[in-house]
PDB file of N, CA and C in Angstrom:
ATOM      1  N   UNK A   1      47.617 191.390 -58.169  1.00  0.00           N
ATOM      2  CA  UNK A   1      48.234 191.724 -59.412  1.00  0.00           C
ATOM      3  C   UNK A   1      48.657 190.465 -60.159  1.00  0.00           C
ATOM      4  N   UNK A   2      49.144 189.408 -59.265  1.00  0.00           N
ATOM      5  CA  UNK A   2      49.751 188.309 -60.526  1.00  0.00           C
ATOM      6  C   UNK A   2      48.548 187.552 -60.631  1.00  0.00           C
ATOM      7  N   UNK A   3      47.196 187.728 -60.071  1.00  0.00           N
ATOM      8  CA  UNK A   3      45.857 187.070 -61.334  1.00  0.00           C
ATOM      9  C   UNK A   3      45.768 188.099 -62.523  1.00  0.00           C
ATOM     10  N   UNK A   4      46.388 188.587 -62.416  1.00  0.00           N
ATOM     11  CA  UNK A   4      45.845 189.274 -64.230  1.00  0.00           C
ATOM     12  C   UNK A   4      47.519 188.987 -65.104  1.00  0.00           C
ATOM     13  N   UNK A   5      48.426 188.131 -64.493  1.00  0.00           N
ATOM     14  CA  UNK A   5      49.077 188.002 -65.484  1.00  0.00           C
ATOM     15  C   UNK A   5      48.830 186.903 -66.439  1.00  0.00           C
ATOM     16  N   UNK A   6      49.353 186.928 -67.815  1.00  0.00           N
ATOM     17  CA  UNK A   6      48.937 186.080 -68.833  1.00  0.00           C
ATOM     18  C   UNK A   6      49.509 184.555 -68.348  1.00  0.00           C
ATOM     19  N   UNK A   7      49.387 184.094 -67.322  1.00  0.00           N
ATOM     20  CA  UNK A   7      50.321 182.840 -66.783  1.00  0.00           C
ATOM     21  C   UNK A   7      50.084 181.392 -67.707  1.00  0.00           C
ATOM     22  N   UNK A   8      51.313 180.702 -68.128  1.00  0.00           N
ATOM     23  CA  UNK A   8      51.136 179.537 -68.646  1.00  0.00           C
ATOM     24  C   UNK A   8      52.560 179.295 -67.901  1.00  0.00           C
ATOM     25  N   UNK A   9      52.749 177.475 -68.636  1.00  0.00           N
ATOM     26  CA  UNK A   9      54.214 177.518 -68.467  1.00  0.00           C
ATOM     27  C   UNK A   9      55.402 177.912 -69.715  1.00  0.00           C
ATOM     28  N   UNK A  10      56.322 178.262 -68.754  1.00  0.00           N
ATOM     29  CA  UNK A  10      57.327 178.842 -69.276  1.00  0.00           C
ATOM     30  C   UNK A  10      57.196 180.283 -69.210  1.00  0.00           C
ATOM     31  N   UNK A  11      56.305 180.829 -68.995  1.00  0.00           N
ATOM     32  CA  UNK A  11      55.803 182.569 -68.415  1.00  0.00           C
ATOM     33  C   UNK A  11      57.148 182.742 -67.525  1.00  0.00           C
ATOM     34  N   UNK A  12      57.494 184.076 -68.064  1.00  0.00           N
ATOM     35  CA  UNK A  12      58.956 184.845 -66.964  1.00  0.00           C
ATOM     36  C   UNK A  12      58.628 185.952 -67.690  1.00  0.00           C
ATOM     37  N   UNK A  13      58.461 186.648 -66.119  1.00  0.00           N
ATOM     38  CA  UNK A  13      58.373 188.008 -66.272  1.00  0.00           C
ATOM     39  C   UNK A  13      59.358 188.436 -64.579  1.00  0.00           C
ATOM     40  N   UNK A  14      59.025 190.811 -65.267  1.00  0.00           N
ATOM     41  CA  UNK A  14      60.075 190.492 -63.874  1.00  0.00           C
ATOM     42  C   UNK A  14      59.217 191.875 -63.334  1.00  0.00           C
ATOM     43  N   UNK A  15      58.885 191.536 -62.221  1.00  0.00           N
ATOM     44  CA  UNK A  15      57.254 192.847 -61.691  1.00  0.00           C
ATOM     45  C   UNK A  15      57.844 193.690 -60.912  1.00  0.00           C
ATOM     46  N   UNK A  16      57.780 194.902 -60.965  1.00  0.00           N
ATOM     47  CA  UNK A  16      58.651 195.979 -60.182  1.00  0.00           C
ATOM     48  C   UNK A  16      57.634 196.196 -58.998  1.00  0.00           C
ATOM     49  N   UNK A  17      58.535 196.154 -57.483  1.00  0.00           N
ATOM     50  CA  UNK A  17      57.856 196.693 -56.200  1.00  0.00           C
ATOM     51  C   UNK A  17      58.944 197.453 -55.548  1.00  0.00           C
ATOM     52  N   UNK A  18      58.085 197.963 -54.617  1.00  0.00           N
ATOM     53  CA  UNK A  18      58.901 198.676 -53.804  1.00  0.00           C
ATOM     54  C   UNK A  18      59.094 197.996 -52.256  1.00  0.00           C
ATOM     55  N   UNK A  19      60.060 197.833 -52.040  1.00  0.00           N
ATOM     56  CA  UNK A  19      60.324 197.073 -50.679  1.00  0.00           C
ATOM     57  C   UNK A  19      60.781 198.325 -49.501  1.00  0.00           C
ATOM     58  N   UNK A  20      60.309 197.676 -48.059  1.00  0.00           N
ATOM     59  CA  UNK A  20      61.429 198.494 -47.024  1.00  0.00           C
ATOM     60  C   UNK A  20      62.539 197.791 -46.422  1.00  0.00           C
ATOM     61  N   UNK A  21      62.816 196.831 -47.135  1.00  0.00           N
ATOM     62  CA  UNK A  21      64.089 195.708 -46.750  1.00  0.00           C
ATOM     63  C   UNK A  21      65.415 195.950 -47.664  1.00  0.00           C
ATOM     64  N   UNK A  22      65.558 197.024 -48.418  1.00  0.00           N
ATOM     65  CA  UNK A  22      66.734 196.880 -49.141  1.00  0.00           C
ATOM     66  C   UNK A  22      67.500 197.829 -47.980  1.00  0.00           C
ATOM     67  N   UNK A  23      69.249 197.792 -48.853  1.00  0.00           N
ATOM     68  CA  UNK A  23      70.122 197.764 -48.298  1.00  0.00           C
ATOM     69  C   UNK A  23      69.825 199.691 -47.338  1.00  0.00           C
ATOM     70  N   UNK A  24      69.293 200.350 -48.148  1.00  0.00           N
ATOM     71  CA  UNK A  24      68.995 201.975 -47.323  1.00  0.00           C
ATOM     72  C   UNK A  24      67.917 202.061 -46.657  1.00  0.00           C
ATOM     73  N   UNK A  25      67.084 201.097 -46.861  1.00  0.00           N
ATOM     74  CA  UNK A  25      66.079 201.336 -46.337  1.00  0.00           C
ATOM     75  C   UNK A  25      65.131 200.752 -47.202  1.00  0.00           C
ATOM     76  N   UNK A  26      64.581 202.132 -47.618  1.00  0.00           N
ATOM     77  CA  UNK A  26      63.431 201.947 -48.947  1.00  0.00           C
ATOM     78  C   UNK A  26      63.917 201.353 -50.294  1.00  0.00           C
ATOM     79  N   UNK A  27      63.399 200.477 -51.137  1.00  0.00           N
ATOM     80  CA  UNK A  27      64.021 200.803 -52.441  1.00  0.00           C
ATOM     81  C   UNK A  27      63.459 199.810 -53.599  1.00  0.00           C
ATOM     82  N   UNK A  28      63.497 200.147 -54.719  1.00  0.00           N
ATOM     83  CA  UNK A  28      62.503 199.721 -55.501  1.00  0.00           C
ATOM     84  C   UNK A  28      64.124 198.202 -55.717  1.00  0.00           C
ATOM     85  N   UNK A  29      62.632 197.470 -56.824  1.00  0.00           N
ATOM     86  CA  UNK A  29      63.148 196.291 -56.784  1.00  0.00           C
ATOM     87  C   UNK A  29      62.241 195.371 -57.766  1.00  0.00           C
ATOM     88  N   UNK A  30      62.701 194.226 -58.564  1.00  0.00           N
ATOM     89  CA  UNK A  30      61.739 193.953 -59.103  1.00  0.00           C
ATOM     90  C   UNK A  30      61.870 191.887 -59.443  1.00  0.00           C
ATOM     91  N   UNK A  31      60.444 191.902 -59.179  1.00  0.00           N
ATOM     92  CA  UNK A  31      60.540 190.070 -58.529  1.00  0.00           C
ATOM     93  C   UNK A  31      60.294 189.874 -60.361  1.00  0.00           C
ATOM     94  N   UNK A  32      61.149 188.243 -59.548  1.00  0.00           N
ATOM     95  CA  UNK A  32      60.896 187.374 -61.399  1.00  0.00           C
ATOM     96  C   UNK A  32      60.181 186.976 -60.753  1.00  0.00           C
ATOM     97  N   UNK A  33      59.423 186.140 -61.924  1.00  0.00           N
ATOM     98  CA  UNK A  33      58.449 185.000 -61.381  1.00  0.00           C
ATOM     99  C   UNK A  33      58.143 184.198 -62.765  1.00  0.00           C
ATOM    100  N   UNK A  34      58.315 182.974 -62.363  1.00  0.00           N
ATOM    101  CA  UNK A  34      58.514 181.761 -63.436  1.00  0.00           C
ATOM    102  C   UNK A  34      56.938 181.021 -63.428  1.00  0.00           C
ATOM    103  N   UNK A  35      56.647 181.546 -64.405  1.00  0.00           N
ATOM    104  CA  UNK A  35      55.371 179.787 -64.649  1.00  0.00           C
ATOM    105  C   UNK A  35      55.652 178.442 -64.810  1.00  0.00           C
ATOM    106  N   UNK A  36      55.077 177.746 -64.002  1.00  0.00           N
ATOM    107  CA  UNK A  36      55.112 176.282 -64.302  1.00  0.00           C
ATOM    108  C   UNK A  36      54.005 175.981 -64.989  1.00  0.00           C
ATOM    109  N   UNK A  37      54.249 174.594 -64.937  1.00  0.00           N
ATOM    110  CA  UNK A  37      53.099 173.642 -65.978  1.00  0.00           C
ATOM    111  C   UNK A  37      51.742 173.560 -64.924  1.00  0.00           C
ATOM    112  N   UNK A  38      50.577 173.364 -65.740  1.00  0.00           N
ATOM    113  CA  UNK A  38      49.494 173.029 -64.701  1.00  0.00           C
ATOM    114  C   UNK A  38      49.455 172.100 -64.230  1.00  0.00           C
ATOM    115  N   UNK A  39      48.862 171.948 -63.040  1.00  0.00           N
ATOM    116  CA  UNK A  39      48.751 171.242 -61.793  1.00  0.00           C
ATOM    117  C   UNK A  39      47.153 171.037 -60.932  1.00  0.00           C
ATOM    118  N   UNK A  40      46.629 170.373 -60.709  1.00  0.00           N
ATOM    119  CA  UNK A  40      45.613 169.610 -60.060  1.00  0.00           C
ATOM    120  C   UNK A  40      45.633 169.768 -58.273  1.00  0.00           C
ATOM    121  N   UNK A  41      45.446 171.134 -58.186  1.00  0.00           N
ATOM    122  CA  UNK A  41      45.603 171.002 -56.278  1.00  0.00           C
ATOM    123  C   UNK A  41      44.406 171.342 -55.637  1.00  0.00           C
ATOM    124  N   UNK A  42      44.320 170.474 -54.734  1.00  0.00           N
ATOM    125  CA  UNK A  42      43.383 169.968 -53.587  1.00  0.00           C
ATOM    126  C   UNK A  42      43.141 170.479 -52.685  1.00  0.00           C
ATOM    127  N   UNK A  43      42.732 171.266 -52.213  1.00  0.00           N
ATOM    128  CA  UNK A  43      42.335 172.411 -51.013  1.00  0.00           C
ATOM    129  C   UNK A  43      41.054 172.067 -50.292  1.00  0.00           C
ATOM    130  N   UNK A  44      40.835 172.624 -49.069  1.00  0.00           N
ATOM    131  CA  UNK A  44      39.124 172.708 -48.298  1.00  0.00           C
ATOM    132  C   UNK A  44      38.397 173.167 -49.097  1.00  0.00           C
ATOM    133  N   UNK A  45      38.546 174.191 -50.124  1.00  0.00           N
ATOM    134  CA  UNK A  45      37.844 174.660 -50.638  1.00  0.00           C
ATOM    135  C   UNK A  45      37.206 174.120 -52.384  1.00  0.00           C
ATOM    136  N   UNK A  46      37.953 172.646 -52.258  1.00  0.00           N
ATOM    137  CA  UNK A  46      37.569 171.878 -53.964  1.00  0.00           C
ATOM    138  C   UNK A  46      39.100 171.384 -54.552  1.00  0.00           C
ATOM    139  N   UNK A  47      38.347 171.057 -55.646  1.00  0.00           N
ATOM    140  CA  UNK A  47      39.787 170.547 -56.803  1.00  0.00           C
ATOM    141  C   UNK A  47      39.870 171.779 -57.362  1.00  0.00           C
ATOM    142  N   UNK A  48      40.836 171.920 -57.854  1.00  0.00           N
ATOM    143  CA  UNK A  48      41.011 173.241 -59.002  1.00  0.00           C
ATOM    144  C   UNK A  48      42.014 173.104 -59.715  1.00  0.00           C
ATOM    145  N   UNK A  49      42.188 173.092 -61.021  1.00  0.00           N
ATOM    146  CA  UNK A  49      43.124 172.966 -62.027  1.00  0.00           C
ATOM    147  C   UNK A  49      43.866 174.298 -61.836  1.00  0.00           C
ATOM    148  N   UNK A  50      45.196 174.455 -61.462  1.00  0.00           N
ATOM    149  CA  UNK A  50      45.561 175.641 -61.405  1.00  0.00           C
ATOM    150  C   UNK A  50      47.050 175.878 -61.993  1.00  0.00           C
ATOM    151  N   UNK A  51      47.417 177.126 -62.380  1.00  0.00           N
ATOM    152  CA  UNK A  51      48.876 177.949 -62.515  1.00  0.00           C
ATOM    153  C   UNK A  51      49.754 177.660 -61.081  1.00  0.00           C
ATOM    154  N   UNK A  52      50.895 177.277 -61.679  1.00  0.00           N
ATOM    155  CA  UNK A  52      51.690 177.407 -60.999  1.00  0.00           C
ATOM    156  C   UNK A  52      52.724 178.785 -61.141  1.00  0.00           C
ATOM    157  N   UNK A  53      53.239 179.708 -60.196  1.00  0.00           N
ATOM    158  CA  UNK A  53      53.753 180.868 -60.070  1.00  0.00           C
ATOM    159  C   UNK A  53      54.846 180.326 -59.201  1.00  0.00           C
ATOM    160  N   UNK A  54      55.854 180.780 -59.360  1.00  0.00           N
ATOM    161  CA  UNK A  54      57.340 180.699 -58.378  1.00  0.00           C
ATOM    162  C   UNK A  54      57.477 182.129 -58.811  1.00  0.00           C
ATOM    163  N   UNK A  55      58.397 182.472 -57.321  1.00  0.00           N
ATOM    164  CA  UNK A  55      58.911 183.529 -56.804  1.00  0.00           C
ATOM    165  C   UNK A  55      60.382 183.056 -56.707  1.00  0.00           C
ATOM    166  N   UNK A  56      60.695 183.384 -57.370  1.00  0.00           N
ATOM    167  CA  UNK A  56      62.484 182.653 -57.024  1.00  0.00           C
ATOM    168  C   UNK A  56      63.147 183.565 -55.744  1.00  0.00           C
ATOM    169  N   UNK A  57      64.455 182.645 -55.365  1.00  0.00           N
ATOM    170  CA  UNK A  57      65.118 183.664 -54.366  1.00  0.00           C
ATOM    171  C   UNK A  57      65.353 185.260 -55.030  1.00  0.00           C
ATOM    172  N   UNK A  58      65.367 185.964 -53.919  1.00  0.00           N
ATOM    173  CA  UNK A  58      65.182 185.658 -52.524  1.00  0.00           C
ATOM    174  C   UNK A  58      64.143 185.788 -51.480  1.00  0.00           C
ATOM    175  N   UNK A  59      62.924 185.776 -52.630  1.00  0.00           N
ATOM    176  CA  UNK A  59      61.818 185.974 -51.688  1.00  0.00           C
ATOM    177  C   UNK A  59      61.111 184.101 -51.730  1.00  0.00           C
ATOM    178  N   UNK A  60      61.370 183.217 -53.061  1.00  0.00           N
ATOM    179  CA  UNK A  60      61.270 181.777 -52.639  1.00  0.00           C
ATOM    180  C   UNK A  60      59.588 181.371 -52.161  1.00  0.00           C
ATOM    181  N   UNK A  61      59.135 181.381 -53.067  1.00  0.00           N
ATOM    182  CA  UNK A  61      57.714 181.548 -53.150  1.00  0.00           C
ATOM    183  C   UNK A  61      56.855 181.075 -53.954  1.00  0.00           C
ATOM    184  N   UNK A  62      55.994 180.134 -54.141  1.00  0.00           N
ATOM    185  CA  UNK A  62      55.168 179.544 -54.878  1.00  0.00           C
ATOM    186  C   UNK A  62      53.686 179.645 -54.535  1.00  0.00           C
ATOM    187  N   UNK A  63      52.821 180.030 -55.725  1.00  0.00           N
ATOM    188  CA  UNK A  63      51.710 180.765 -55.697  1.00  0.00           C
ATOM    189  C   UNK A  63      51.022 179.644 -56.698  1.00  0.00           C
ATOM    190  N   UNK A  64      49.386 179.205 -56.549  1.00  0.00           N
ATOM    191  CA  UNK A  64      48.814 178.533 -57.058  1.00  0.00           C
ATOM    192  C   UNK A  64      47.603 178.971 -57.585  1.00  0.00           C
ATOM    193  N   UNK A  65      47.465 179.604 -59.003  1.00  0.00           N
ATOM    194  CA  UNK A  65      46.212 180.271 -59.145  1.00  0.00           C
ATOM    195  C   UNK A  65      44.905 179.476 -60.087  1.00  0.00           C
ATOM    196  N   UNK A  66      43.904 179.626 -60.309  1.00  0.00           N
ATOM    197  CA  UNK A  66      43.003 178.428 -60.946  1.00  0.00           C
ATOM    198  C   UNK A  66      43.183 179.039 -62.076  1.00  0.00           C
ATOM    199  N   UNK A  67      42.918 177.960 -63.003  1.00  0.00           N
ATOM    200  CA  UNK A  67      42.955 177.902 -64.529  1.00  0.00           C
ATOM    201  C   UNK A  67      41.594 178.516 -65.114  1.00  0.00           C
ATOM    202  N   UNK A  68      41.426 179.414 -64.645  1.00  0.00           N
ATOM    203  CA  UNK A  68      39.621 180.117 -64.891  1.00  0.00           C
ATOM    204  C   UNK A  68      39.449 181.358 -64.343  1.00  0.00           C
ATOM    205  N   UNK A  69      38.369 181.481 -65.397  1.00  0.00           N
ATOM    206  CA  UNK A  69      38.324 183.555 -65.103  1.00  0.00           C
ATOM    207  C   UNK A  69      38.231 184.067 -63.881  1.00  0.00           C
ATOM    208  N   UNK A  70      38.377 183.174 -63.005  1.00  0.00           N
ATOM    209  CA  UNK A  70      38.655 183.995 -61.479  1.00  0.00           C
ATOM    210  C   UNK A  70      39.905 184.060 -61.168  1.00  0.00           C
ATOM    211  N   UNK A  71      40.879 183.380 -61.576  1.00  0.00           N
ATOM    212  CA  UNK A  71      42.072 183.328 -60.946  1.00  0.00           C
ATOM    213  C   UNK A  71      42.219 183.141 -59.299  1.00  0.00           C
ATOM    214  N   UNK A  72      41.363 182.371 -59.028  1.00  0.00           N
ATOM    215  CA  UNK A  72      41.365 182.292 -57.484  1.00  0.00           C
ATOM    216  C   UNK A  72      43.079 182.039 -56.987  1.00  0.00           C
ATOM    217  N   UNK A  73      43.268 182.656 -55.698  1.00  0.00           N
ATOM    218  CA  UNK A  73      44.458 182.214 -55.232  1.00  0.00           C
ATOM    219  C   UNK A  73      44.493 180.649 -54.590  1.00  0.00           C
ATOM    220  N   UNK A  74      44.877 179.424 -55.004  1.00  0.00           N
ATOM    221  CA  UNK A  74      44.375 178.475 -54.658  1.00  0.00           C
ATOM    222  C   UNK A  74      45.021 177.861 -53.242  1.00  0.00           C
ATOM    223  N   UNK A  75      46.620 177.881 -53.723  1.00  0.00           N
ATOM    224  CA  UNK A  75      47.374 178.097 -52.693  1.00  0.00           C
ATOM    225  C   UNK A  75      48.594 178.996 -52.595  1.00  0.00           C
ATOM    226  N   UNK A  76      49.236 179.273 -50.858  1.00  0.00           N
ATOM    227  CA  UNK A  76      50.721 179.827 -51.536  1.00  0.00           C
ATOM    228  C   UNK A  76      51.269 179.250 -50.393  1.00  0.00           C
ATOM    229  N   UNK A  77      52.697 179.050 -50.634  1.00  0.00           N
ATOM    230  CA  UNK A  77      53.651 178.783 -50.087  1.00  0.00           C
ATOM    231  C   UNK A  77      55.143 179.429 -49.574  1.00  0.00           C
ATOM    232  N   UNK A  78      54.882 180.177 -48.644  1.00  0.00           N
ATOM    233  CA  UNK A  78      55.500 181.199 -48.523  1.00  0.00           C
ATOM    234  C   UNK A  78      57.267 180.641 -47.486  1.00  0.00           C
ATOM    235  N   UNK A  79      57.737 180.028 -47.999  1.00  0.00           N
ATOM    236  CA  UNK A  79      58.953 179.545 -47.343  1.00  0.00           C
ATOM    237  C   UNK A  79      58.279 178.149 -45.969  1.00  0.00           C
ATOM    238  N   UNK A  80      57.588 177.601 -46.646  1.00  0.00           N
ATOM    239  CA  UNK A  80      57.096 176.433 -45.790  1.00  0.00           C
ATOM    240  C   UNK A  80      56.131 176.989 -45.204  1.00  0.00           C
ATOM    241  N   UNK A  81      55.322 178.357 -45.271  1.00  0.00           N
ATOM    242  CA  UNK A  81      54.064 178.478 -44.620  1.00  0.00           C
ATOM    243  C   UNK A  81      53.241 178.375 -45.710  1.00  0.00           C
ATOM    244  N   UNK A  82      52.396 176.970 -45.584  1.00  0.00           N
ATOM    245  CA  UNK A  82      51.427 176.798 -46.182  1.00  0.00           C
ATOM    246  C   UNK A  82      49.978 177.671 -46.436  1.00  0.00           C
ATOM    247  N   UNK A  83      49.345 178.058 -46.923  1.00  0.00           N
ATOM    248  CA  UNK A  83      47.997 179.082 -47.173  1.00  0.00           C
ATOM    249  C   UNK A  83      47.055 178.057 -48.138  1.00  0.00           C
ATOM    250  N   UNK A  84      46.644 177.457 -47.692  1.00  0.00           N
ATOM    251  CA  UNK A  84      44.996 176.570 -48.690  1.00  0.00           C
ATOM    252  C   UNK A  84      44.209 177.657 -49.344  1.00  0.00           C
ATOM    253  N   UNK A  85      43.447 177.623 -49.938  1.00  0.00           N
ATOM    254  CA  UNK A  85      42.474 178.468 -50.037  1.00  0.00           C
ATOM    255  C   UNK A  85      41.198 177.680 -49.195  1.00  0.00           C
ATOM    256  N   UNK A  86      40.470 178.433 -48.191  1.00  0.00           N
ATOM    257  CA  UNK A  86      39.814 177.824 -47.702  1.00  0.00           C
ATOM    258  C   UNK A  86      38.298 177.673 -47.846  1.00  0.00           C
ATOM    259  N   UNK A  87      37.391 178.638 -48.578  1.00  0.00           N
ATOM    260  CA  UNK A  87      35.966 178.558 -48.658  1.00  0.00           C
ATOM    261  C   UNK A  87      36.116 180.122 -49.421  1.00  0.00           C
ATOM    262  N   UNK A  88      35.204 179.335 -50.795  1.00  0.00           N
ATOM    263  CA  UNK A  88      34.720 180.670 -51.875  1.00  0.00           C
ATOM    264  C   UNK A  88      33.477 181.301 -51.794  1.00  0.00           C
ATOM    265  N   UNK A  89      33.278 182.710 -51.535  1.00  0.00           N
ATOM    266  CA  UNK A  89      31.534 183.027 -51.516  1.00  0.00           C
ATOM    267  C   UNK A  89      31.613 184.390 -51.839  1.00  0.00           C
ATOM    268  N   UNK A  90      30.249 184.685 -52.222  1.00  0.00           N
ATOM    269  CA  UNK A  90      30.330 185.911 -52.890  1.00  0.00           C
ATOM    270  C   UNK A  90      28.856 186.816 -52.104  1.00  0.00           C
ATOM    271  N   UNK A  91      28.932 187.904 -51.707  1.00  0.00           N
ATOM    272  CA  UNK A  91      28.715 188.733 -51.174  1.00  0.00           C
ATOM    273  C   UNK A  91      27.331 189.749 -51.713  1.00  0.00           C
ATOM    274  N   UNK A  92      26.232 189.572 -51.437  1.00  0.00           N
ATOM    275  CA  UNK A  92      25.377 189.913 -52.526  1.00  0.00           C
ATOM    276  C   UNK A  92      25.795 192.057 -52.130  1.00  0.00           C
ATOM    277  N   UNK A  93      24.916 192.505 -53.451  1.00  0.00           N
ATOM    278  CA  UNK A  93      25.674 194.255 -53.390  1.00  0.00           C
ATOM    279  C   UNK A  93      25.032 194.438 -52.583  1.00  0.00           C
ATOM    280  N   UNK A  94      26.015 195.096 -51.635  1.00  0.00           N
ATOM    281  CA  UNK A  94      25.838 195.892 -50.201  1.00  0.00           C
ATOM    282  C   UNK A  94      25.903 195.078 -48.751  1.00  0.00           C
ATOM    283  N   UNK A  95      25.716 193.975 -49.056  1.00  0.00           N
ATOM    284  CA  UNK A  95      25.711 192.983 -48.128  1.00  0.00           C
ATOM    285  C   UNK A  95      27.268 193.159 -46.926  1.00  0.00           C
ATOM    286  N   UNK A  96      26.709 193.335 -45.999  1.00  0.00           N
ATOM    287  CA  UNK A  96      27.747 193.586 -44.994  1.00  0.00           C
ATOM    288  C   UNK A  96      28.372 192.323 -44.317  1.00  0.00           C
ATOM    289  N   UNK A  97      29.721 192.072 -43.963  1.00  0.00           N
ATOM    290  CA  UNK A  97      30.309 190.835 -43.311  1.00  0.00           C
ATOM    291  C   UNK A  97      30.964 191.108 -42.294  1.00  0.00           C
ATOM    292  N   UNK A  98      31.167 190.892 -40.902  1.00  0.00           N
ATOM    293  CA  UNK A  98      31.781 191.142 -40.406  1.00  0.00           C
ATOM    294  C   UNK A  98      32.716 189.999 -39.974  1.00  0.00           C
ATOM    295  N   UNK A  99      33.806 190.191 -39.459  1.00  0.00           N
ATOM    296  CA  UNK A  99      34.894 189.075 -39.327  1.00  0.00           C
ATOM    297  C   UNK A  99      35.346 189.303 -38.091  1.00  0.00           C
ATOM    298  N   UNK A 100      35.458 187.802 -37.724  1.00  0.00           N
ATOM    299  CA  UNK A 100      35.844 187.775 -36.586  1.00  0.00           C
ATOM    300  C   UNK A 100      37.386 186.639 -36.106  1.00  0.00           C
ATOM    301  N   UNK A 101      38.488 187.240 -35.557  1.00  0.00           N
ATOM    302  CA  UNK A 101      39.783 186.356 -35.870  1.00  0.00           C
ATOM    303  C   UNK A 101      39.487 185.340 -34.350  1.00  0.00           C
ATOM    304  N   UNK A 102      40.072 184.264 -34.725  1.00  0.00           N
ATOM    305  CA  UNK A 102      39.900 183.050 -34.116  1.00  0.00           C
ATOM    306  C   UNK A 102      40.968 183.193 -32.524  1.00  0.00           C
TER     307      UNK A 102
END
């Protein structure tokens, strides 16, 4: 969902979810998230000119998306767990993949 937002800097918006961490249990809730200025980040997977996205507390979160009609997720940073983006490919129609975890 946040590749289809209109992201530049200075972008604040505030995205409604539903969490199972509030105080009853269930309960809706809704994240800001601040654009920064663009940025030049370096991944396995290339250079990519990308959006910067923050998640402010209390979820504290920074999201790196490319400056191009894919919006690739480039990186995220999820409270010091780093996520690269690691290798882009595309799947011809019907083409089956199977995955296998390390």
């Amino acid at each position: 969902m946040f590749r289809c937002l209109p992201m530049g800097a200075g972008y604040h918006a505030q995205v409604p979810i539903f969490t199972s961490f509030g105080k009853n249990g269930d309960s809706a809730s809704a994240l800001k998230c601040k654009g920064k200025k663009k940025k030049t980040v370096v991944v396995p997977a290339g250079k990519f000119n990308c959006f910067k996205v923050l998640l402010p507390m209390p979820v504290n979160q920074n999201f790196w998306f490319s400056d191009d009609e894919h919006r690739y997720p480039v990186k995220i940073d999820a409270n010091g767990v780093v996520m690269p983006l690691v290798k882009v490919e595309r799947l011809k129609a019907g083409e089956v993949r199977k995955y296998a975890g390390r």
